[in-house]
Protein backbone atom coordinates (compact mmCIF):
# COMPACT_ATOMS: atom_id res chain seq x y z
CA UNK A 1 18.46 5.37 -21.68
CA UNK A 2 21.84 3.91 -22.05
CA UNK A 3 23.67 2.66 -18.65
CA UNK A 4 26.43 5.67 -18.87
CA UNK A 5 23.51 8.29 -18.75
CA UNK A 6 21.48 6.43 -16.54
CA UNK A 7 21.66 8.20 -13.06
CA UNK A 8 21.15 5.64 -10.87
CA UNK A 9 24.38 4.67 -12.36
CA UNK A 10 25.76 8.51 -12.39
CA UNK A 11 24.85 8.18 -8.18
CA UNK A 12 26.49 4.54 -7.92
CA UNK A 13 23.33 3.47 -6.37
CA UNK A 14 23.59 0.81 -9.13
CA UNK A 15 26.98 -0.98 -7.95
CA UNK A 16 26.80 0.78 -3.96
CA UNK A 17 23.39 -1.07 -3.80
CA UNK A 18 22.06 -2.84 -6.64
CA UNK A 19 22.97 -4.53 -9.65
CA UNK A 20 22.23 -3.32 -13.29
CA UNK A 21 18.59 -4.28 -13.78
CA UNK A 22 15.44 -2.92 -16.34
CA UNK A 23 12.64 -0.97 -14.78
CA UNK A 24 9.25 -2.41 -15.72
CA UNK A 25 7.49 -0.95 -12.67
CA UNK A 26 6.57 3.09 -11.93
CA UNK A 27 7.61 4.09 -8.92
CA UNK A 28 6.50 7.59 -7.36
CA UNK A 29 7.55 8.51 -4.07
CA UNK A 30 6.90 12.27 -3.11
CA UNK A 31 7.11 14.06 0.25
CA UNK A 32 4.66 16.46 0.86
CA UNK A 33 4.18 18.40 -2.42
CA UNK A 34 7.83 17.69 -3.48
CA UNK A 35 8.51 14.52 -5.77
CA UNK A 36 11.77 12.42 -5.02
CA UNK A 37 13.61 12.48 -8.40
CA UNK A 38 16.95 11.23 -8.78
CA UNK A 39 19.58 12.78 -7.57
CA UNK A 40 17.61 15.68 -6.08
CA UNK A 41 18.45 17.05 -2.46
CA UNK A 42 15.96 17.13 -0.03
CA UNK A 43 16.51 18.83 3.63
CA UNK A 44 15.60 16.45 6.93
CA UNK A 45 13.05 18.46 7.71
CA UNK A 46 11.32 17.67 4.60
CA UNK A 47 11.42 14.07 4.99
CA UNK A 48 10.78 13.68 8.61
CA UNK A 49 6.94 12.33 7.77
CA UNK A 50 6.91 9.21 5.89
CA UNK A 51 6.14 9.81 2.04
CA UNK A 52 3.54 8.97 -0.35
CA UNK A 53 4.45 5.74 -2.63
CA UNK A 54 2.41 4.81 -5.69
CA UNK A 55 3.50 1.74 -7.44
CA UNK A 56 2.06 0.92 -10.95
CA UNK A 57 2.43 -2.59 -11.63
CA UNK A 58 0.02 -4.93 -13.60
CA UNK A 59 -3.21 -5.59 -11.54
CA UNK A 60 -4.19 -5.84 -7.87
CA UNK A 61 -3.07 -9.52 -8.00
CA UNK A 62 0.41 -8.80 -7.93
CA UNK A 63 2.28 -7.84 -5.22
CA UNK A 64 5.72 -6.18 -4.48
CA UNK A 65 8.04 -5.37 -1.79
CA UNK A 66 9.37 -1.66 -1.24
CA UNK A 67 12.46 -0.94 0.83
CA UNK A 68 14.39 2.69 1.77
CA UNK A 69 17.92 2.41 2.48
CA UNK A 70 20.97 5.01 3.18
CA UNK A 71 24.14 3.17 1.68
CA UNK A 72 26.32 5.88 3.23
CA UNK A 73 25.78 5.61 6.89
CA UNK A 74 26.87 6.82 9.01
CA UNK A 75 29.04 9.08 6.51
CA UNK A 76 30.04 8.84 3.07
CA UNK A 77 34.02 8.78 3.46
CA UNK A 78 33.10 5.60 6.12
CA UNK A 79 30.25 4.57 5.02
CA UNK A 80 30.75 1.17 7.60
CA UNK A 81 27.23 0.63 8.54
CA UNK A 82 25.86 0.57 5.31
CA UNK A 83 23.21 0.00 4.27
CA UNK A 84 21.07 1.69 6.94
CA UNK A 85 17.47 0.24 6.38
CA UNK A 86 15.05 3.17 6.57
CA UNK A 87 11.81 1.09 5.70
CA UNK A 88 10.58 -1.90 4.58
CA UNK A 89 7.32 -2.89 3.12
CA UNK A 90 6.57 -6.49 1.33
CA UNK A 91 2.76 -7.45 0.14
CA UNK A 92 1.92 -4.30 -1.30
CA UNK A 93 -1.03 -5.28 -4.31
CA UNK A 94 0.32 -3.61 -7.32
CA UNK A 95 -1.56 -0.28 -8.66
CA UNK A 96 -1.68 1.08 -4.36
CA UNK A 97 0.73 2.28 -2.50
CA UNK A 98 2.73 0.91 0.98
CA UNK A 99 -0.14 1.33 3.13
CA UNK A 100 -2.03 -1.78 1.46
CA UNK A 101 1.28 -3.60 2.11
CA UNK A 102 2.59 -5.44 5.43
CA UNK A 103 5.10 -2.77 7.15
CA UNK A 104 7.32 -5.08 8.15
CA UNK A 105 10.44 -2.10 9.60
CA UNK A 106 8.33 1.52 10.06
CA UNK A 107 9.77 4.19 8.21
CA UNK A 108 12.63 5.60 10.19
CA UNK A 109 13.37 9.67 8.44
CA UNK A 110 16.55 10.43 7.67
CA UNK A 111 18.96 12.49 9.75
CA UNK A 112 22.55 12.43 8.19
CA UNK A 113 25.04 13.83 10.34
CA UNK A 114 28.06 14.71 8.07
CA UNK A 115 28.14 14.55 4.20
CA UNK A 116 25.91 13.88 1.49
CA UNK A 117 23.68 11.34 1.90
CA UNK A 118 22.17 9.07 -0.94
CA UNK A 119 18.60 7.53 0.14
CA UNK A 120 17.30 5.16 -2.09
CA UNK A 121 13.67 3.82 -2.73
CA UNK A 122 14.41 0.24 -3.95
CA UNK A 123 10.94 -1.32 -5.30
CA UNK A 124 11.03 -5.67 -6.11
CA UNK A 125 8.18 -7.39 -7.74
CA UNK A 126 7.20 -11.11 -5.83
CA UNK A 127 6.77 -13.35 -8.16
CA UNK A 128 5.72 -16.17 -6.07
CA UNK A 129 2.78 -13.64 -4.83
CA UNK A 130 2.81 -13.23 -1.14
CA UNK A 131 5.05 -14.68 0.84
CA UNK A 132 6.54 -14.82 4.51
CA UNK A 133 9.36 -12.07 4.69
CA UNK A 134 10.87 -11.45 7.88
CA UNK A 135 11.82 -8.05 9.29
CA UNK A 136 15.99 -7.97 9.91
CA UNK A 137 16.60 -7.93 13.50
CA UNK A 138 18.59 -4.23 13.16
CA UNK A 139 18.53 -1.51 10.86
CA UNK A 140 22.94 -1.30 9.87
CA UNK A 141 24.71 -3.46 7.56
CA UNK A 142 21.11 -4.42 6.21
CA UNK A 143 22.31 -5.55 2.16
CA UNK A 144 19.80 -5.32 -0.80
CA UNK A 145 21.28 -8.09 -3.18
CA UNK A 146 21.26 -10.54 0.35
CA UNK A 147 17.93 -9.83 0.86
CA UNK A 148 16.41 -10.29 -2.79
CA UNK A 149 18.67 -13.30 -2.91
CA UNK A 150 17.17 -15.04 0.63
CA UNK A 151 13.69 -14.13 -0.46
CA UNK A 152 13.68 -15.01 -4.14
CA UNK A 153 12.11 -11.73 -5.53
CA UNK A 154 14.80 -11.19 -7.92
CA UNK A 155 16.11 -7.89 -9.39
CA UNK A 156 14.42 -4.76 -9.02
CA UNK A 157 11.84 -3.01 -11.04
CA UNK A 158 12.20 0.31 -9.80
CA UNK A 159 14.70 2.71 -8.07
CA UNK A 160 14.66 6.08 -6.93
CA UNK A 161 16.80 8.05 -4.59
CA UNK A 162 17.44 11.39 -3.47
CA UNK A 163 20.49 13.11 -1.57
CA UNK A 164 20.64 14.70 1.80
CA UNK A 165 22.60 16.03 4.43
CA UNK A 166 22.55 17.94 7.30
CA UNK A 167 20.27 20.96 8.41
CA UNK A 168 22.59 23.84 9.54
CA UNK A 169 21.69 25.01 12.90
CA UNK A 170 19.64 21.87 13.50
CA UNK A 171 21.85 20.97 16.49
CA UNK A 172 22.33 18.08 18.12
CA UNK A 173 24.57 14.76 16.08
CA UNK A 174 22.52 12.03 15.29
CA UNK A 175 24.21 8.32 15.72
CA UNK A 176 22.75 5.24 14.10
CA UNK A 177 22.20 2.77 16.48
C-alpha cells in the first residue's frame, strides 16, 4: 500500500505518534463483537471494557510489547497532554494475546470530552526477548518514539487506531489527570 493511501498516514497517527515503519506483525484488537479498524469510530460506551488483542508474530519465543495511546488529549485543537497512555503491556509471547504479557499500566477506557479523538494500538517486537520495562510514573505527555528509543525495541510492527468522542447525554466532563 503506498504511504499516501496508507491510513495511518491519512489519520497522522504516523507523524502525531510514530514514524513511517513496515508492518510485519498482525495485530487484531476488537471490542466486544466490533473489530477496531482504522479510522473507524467507536462510542465510550463501547470501549469501556478492555478489548481482545491477538498478536501473530513468529513463535511463542518471541515476545512484544503493546501500548494504547490518545495523541489528542485532552482535545484535538490543544492536544497539550499528549500522548495520554491508555495501556501498556511488554512480554507478551508472540501468537497470544496481552493477557500472557506483563501489564505493566492497566487499561484505562477512553472518555474524550470534546472533539474527535484518535486512539491508537501501537504493537513493538523485543528483539532482545524479555526485558525489564518500567511503567511511566503518569499517564500525560507519555511519547512513543521516547519510549521505543529508551527501551531499544525499535520501530513498530503494527498499528491500529480508531476515533472517538463524546457520548451525548452522557453527562458529566471528564479531565485527565
Amino acid at each position: 500500500m503506498s504511504r499516501e493511501r496508507d491510513p495511518l498516514v491519512v489519520g497522522r497517527v504516523v507523524g502525531d505518534v510514530l514514524d513511517p515503519f513496515t508492518r510485519t506483525t498482525t495485530l487484531k484488537v476488537t471490542f466486544g463483537t466490533r473489530e477496531v479498524t482504522n479510522g473507524r469510530e467507536l462510542k465510550p460506551s463501547h470501549v469501556v471494557n478492555q478489548p481482545r488483542v491477538e498478536i501473530g508474530g513468529d513463535d511463542l519465543g518471541s515476545f512484544y510489547t503493546l501500548l494504547m495511546v490518545d495523541p489528542d488529549a485532552p482535545n484535538p485543537s490543544d492536544p497539550h497532554l499528549r500522548e495520554y497512555l491508555h495501556w501498556l503491556v511488554t512480554d507478551i509471547p508472540g501468537t497470544t494475546g496481552p493477557n500472557y504479557g506483563q501489564e505493566l499500566v492497566s487499561y484505562e477506557s477512553p472518555r474524550p470530552t470534546s472533539g474527535i479523538h484518535r486512539f491508537v494500538f501501537i504493537l513493538f517486537k523485543q528483539h532482545l526477548g524479555r526485558q525489564s520495562v518500567y511503567a511511566p510514573g503518569w499517564r500525560q505527555n507519555f511519547n512513543t518514539r521516547d519510549f521505543a528509543e529508551i527501551y531499544n525495541i525499535g520501530p513498530p510492527v503494527a498499528a491500529v487506531y480508531f476515533n472517538g468522542q463524546r457520548e451525548s447525554g452522557s453527562g458529566g466532563r471528564r479531565l485527565y489527570p
